[in-house]
N, C-alpha and C. Protein backbone atom coordinates (compact mmCIF):
# COMPACT_ATOMS: atom_id res chain seq x y z
N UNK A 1 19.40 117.67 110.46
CA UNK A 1 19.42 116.96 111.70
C UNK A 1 20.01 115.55 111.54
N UNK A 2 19.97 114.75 110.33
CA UNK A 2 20.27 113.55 110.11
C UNK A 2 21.73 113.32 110.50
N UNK A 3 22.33 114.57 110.13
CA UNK A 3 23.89 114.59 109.83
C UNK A 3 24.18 114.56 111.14
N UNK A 4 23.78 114.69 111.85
CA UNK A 4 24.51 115.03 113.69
C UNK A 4 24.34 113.65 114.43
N UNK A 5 23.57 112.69 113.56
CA UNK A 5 23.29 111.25 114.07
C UNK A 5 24.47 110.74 113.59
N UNK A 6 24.81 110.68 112.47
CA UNK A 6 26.32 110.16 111.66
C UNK A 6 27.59 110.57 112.48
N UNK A 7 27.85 112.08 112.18
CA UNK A 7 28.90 112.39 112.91
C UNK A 7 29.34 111.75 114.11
N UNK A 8 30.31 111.57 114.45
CA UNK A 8 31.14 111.06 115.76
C UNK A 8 31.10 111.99 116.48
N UNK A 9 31.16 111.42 117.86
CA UNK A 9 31.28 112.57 118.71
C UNK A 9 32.26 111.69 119.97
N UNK A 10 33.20 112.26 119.95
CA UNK A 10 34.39 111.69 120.67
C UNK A 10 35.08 112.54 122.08
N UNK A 11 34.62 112.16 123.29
CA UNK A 11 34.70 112.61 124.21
C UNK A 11 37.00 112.72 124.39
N UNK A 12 37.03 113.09 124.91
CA UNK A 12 38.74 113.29 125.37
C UNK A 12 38.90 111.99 126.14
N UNK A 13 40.07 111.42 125.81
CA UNK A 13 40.01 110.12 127.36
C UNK A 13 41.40 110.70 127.86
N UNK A 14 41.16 111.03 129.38
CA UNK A 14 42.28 111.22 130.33
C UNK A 14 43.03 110.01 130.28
N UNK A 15 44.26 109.82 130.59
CA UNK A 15 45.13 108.61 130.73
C UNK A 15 44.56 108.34 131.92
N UNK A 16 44.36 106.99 131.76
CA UNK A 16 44.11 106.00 133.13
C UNK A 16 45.47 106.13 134.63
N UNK A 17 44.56 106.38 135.45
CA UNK A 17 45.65 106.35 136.51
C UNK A 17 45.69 104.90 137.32
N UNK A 18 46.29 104.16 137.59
CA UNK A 18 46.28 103.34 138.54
C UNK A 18 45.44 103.12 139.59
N UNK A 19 44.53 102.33 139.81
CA UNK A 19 43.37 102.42 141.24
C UNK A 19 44.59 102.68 142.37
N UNK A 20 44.39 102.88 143.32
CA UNK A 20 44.82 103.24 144.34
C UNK A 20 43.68 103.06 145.70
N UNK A 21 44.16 102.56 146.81
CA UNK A 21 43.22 102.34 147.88
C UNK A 21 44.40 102.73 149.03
N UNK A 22 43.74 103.36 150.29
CA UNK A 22 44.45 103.74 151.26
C UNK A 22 45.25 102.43 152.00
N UNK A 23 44.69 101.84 151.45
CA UNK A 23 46.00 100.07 152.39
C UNK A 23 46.92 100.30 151.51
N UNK A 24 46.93 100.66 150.30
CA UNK A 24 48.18 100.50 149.68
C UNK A 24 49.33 101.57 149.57
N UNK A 25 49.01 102.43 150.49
CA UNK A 25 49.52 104.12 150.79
C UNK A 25 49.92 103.74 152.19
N UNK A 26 51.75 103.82 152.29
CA UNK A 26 52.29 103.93 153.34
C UNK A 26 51.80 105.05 154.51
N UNK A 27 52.19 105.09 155.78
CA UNK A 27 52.06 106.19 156.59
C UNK A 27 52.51 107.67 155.89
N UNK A 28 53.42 107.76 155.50
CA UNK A 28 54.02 108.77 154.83
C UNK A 28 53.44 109.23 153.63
N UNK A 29 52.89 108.79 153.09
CA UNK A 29 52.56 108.01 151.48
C UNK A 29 51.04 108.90 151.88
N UNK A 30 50.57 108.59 152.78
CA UNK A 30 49.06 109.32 153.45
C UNK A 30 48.98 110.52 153.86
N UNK A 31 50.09 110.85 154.35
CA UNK A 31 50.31 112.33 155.25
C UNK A 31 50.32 113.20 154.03
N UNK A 32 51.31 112.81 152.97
CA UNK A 32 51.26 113.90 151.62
C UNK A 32 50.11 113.99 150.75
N UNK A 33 49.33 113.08 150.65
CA UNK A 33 48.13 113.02 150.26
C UNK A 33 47.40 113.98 150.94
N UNK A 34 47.15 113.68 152.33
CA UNK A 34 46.17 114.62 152.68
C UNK A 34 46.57 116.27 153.06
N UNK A 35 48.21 116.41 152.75
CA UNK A 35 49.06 117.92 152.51
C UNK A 35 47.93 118.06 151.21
N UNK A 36 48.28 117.38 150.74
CA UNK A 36 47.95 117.52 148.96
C UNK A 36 46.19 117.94 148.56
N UNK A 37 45.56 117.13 149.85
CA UNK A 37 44.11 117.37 149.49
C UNK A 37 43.44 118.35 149.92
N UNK A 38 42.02 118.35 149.27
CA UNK A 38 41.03 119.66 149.73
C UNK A 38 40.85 119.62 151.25
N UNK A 39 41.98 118.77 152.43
CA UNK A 39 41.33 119.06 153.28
C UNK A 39 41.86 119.92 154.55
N UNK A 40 40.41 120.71 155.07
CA UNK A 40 40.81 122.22 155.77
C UNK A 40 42.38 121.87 156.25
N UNK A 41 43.04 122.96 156.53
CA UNK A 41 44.02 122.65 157.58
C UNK A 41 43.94 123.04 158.76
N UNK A 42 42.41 123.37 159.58
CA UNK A 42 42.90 123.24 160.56
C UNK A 42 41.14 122.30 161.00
N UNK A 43 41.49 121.54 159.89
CA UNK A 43 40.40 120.18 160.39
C UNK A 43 40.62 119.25 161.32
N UNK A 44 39.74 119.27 162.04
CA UNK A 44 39.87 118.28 163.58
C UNK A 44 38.95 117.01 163.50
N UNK A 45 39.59 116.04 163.57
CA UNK A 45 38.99 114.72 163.29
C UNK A 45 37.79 114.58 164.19
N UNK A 46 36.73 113.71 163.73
CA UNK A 46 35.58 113.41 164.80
C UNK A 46 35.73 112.08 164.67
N UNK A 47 34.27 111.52 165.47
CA UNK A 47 33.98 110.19 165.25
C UNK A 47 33.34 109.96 164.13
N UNK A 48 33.51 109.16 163.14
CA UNK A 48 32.21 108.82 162.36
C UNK A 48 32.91 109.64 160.76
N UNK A 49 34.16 110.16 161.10
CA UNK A 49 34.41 111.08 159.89
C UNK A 49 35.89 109.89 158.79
N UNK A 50 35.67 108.83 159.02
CA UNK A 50 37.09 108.18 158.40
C UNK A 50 36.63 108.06 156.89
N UNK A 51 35.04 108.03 156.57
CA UNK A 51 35.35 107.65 155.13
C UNK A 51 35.71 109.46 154.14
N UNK A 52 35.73 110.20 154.73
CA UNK A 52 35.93 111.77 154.46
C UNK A 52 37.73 111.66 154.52
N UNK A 53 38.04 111.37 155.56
CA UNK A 53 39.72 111.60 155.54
C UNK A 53 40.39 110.35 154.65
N UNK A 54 39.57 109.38 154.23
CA UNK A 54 40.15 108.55 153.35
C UNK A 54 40.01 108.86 151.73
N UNK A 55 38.57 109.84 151.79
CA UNK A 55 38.34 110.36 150.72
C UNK A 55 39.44 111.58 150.68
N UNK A 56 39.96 112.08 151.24
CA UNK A 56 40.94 113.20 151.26
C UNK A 56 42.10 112.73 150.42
N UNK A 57 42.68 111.37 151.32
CA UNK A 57 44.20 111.01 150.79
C UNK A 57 43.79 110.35 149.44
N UNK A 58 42.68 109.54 148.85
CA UNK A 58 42.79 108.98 147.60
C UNK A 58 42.81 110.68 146.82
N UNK A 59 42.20 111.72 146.53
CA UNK A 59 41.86 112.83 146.77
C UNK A 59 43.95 112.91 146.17
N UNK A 60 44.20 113.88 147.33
CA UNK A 60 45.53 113.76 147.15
C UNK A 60 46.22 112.78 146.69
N UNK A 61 46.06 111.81 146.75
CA UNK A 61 46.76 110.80 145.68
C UNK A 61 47.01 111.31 144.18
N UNK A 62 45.84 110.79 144.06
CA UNK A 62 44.99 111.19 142.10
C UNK A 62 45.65 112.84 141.80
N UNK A 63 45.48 113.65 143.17
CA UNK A 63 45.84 115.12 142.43
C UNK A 63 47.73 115.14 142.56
N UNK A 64 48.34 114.60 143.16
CA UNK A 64 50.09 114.62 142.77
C UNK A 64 50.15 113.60 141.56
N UNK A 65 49.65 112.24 141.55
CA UNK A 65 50.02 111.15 140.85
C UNK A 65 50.79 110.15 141.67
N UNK A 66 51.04 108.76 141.43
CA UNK A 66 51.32 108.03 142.48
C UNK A 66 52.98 108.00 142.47
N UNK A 67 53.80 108.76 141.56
CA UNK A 67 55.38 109.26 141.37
C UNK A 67 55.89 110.03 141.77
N UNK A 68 54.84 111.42 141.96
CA UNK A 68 55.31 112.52 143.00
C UNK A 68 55.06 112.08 144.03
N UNK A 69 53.99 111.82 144.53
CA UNK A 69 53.41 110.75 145.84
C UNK A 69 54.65 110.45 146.70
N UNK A 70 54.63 109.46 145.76
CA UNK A 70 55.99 107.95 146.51
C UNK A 70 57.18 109.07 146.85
N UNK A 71 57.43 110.08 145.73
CA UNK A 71 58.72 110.41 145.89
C UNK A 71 58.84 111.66 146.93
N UNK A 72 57.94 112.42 147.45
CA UNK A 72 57.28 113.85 148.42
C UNK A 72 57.39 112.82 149.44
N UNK A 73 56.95 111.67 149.88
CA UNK A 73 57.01 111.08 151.36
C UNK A 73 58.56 110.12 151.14
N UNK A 74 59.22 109.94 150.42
CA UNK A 74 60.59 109.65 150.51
C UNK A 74 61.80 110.97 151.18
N UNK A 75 61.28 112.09 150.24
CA UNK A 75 62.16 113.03 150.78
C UNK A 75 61.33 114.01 152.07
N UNK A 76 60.24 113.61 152.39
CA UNK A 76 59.87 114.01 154.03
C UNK A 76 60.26 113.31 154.84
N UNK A 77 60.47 111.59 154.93
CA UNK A 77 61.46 110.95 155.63
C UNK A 77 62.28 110.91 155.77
N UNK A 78 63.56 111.33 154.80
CA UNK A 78 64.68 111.34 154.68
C UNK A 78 64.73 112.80 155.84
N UNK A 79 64.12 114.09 155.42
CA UNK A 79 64.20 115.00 156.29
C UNK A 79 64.03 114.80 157.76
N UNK A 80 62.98 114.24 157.68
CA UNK A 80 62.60 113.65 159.18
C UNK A 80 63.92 113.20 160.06
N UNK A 81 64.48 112.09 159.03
CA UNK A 81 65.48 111.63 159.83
C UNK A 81 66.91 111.89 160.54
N UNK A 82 67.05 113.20 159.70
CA UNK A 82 67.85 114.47 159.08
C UNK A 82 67.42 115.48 160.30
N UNK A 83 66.76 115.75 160.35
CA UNK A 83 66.18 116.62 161.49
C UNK A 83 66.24 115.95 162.77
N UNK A 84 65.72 114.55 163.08
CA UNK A 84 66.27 114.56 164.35
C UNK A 84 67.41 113.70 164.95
N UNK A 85 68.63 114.11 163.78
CA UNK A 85 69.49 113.52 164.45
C UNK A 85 70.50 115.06 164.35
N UNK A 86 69.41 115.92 164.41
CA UNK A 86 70.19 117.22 164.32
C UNK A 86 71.50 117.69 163.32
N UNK A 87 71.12 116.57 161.53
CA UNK A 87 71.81 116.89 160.75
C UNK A 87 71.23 117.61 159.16
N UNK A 88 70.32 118.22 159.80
CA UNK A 88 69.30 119.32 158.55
C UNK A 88 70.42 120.61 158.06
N UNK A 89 70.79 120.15 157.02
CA UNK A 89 71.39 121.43 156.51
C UNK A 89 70.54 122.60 155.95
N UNK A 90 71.12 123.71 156.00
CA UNK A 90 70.02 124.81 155.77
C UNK A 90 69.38 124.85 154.45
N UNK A 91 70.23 124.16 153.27
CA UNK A 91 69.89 123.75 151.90
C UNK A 91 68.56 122.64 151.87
N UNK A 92 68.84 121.44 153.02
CA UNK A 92 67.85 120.64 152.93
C UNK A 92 66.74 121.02 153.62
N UNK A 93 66.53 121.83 154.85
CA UNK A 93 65.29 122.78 155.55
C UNK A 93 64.73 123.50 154.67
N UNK A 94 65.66 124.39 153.77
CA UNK A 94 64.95 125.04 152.57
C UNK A 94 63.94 124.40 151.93
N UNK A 95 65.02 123.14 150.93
CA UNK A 95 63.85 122.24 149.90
C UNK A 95 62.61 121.47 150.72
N UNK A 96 62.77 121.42 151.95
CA UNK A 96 61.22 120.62 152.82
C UNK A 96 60.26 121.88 153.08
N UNK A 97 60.76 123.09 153.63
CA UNK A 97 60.04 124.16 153.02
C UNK A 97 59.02 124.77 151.96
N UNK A 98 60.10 124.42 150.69
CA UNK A 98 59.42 124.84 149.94
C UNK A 98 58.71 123.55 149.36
N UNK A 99 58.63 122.20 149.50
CA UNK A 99 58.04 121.26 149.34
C UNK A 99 56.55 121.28 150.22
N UNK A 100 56.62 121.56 151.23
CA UNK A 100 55.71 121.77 152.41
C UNK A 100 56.18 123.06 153.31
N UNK A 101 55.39 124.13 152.97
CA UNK A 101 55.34 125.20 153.37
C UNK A 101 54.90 125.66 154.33
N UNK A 102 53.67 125.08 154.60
CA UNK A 102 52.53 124.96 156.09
C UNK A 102 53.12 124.11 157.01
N UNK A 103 53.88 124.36 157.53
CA UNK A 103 54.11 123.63 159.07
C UNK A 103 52.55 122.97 159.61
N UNK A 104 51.96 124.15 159.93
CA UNK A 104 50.94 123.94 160.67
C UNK A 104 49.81 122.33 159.96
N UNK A 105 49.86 122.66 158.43
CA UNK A 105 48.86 121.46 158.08
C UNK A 105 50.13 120.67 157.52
N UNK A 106 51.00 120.31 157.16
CA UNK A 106 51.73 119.24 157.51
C UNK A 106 51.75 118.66 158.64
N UNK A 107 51.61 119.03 159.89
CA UNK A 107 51.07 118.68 161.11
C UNK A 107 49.96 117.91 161.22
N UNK A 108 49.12 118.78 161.07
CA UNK A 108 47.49 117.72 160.87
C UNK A 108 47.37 117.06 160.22
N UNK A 109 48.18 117.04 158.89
CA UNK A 109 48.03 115.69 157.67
C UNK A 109 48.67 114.65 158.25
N UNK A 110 50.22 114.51 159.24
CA UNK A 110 50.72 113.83 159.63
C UNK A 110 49.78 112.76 160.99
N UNK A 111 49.05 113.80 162.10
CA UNK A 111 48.26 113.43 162.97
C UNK A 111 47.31 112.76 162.27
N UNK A 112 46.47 112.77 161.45
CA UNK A 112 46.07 111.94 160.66
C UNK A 112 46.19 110.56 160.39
N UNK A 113 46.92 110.79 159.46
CA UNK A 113 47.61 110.00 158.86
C UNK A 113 48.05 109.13 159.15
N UNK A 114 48.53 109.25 160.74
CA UNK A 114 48.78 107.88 162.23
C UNK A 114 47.19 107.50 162.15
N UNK A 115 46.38 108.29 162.27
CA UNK A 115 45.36 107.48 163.27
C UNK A 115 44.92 106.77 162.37
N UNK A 116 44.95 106.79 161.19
CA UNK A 116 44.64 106.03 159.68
C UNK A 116 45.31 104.63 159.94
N UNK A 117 46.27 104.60 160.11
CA UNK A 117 47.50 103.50 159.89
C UNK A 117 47.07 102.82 161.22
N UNK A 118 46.54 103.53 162.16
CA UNK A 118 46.10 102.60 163.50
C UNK A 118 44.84 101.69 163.41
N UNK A 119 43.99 102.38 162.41
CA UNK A 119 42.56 102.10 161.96
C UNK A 119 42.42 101.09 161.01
N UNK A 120 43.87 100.90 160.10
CA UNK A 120 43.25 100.13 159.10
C UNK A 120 45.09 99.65 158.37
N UNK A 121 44.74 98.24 157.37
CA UNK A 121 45.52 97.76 157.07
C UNK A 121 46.88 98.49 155.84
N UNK A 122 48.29 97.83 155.97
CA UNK A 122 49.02 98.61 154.83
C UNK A 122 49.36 97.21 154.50
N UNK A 123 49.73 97.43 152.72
CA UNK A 123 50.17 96.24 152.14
C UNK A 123 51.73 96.29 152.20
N UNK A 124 52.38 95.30 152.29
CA UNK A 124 53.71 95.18 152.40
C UNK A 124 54.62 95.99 151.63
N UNK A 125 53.82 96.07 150.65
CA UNK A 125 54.76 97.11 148.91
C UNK A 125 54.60 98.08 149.93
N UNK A 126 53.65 99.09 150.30
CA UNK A 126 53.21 100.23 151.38
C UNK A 126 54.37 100.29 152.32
N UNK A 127 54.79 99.27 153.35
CA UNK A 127 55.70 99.40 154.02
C UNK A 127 57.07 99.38 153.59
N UNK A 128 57.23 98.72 152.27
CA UNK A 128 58.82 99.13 152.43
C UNK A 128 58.82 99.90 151.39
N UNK A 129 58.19 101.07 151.22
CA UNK A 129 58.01 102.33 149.73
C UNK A 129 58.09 103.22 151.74
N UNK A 130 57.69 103.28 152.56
CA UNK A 130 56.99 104.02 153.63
C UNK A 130 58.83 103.96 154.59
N UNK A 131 59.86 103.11 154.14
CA UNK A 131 61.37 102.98 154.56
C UNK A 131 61.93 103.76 153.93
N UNK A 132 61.67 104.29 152.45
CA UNK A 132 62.68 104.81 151.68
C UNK A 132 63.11 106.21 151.95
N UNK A 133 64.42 106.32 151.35
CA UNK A 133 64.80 107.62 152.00
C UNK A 133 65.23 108.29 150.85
N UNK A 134 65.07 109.66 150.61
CA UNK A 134 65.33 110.08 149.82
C UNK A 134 66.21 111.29 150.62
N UNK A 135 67.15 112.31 150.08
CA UNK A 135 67.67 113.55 150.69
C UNK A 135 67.43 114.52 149.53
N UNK A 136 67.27 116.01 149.46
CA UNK A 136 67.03 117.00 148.84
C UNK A 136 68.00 117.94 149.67
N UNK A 137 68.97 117.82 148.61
CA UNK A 137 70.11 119.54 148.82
C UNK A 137 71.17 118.43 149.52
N UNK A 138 72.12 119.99 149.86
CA UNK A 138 73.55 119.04 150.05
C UNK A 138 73.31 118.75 151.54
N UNK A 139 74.12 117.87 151.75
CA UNK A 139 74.25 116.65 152.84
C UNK A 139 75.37 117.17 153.22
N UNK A 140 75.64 117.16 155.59
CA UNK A 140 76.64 117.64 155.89
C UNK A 140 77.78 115.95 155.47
N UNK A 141 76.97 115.03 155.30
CA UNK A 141 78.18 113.68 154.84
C UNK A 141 79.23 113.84 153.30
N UNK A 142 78.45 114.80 152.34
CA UNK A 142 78.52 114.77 151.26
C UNK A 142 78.61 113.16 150.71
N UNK A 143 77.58 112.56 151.02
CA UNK A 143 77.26 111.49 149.96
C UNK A 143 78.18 110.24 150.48
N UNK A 144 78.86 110.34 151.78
CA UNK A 144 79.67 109.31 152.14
C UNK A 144 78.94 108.41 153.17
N UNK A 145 78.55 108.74 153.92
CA UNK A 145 76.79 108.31 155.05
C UNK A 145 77.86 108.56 155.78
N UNK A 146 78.76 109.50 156.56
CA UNK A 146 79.71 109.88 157.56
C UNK A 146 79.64 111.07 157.84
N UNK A 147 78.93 111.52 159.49
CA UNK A 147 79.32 112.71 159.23
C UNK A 147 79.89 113.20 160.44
N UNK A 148 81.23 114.09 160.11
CA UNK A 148 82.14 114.34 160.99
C UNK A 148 81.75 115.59 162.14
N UNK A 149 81.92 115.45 162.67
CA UNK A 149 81.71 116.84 164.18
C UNK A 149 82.72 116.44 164.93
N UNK A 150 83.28 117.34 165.38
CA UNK A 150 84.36 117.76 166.88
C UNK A 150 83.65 117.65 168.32
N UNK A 151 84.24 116.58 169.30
CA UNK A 151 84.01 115.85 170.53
C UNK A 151 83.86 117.47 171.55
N UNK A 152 84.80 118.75 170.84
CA UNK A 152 84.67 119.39 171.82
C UNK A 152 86.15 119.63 172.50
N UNK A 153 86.98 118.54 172.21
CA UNK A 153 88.58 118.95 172.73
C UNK A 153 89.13 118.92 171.75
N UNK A 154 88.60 119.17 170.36
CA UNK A 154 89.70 119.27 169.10
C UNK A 154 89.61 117.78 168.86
N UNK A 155 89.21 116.67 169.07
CA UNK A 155 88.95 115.23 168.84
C UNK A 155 87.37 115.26 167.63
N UNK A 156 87.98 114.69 166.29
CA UNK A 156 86.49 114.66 165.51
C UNK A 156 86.31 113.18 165.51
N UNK A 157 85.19 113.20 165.32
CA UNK A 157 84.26 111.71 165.41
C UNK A 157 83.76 111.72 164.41
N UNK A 158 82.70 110.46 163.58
CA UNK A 158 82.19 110.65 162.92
C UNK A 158 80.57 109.79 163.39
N UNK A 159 79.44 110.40 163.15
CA UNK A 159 78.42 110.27 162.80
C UNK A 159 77.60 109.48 161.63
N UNK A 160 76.81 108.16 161.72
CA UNK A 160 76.18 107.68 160.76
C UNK A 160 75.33 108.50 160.25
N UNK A 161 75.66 109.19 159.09
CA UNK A 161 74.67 109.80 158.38
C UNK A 161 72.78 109.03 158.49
N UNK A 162 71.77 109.50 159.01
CA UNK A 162 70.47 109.08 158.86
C UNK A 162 69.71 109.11 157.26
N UNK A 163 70.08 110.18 156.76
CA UNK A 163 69.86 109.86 154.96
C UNK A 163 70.56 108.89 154.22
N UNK A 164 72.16 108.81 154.29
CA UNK A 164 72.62 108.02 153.45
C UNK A 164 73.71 106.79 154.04
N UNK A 165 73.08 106.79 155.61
CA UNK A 165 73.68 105.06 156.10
C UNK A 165 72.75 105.01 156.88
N UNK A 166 71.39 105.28 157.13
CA UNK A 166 70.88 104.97 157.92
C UNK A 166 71.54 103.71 158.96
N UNK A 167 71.79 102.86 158.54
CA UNK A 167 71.87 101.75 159.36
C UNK A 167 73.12 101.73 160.14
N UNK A 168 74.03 102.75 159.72
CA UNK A 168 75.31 102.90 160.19
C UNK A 168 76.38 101.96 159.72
N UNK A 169 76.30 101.62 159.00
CA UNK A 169 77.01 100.49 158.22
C UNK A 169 78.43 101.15 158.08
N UNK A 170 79.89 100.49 158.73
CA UNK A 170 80.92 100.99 158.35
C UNK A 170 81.05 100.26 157.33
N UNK A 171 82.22 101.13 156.36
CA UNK A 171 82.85 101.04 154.89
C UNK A 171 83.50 99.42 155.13
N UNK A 172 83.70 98.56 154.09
CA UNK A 172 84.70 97.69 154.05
C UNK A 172 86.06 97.83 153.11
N UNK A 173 87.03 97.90 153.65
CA UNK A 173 87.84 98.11 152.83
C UNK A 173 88.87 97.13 152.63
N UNK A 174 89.24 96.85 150.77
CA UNK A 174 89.95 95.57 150.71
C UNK A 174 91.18 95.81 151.70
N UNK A 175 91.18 94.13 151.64
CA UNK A 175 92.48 93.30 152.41
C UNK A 175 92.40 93.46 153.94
N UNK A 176 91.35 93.74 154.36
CA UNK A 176 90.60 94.12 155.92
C UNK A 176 89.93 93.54 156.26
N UNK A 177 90.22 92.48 157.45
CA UNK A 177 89.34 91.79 157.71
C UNK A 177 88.76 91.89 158.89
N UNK A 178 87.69 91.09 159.52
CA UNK A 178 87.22 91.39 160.65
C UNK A 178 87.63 90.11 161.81
């Protein structure tokens, strides 16, 4: 018996994850969390239930890590933005698909996930991580933030890509001035 007092006994240490608190989790940043967490999908918010849905998204946090996290609500925005400017290629519908499969509780994580952001504070890092855009699969711009479509009389135009010019920013090109 003496010998089992001596011996070491050395538990495993998980790598430390980063604390994490829901102010510091963009809108987006929250919605994948609670995709991500144990919670039902077709859970209907009450009164009195916020420290449960906050326990959800830290929850989902901790279970992606805060790298898949950041980077799953980069390329759901980018889709987002992609989708309603009616430039979702069938490559990029695919990868949001198979990223988020459940329409239905991507839905409720998203409904959420507002009333969270209405309820309570985001830290500034939160908001501009909650701007970023990411795209998954090919782009009808191919990587130029331009994307071309026909007016309809044989006249093409071009379109500010929402993934990769959001802002619509035309090109500058030397010896061109304004």
């Amino acid at each position: 018996m003496p010998g089992t007092l001596v011996a070491e006994h050395v538990a495993p240490v998980a790598a430390a994850l980063p604390a994490v608190s829901v102010e510091d989790l963009s809108n987006g940043e929250r919605m994948v969390a609670l995709y991500a967490s144990d919670m039902p999908s077709n859970y209907r918010g009450r009164r009195g239930d916020s420290a449960q849905v906050n326990a959800w998204v830290l929850q989902g946090a901790m279970r992606l890590g805060l790298d898949e996290l950041y980077r799953s609500a980069a390329y759901a925005y980018g889709y987002r933005l992609l989708w309603l400017a009616k430039c979702a290629t069938p490559d990029q519908v695919a990868a949001h698909t198979r990223r988020f499969p459940s329409a239905k509780r991507l839905d409720r994580a998203e409904g959420l996930a507002a009333l969270i952001t209405c309820r309570s504070e985001m830290t500034s890092e939160a908001r501009k991580r909650g701007a970023r855009i990411l795209i998954e699969g090919a782009c009808y711009c191919a990587g130029t933030g331009w994307v071309p479509f026909d007016m309809g009389d044989g006249t093409e135009a071009h379109q500010a890509c929402p993934g990769h010019n959001p802002e619509g920013r035309m090109p500058l090109y030397a010896g061109v001035s304004a």
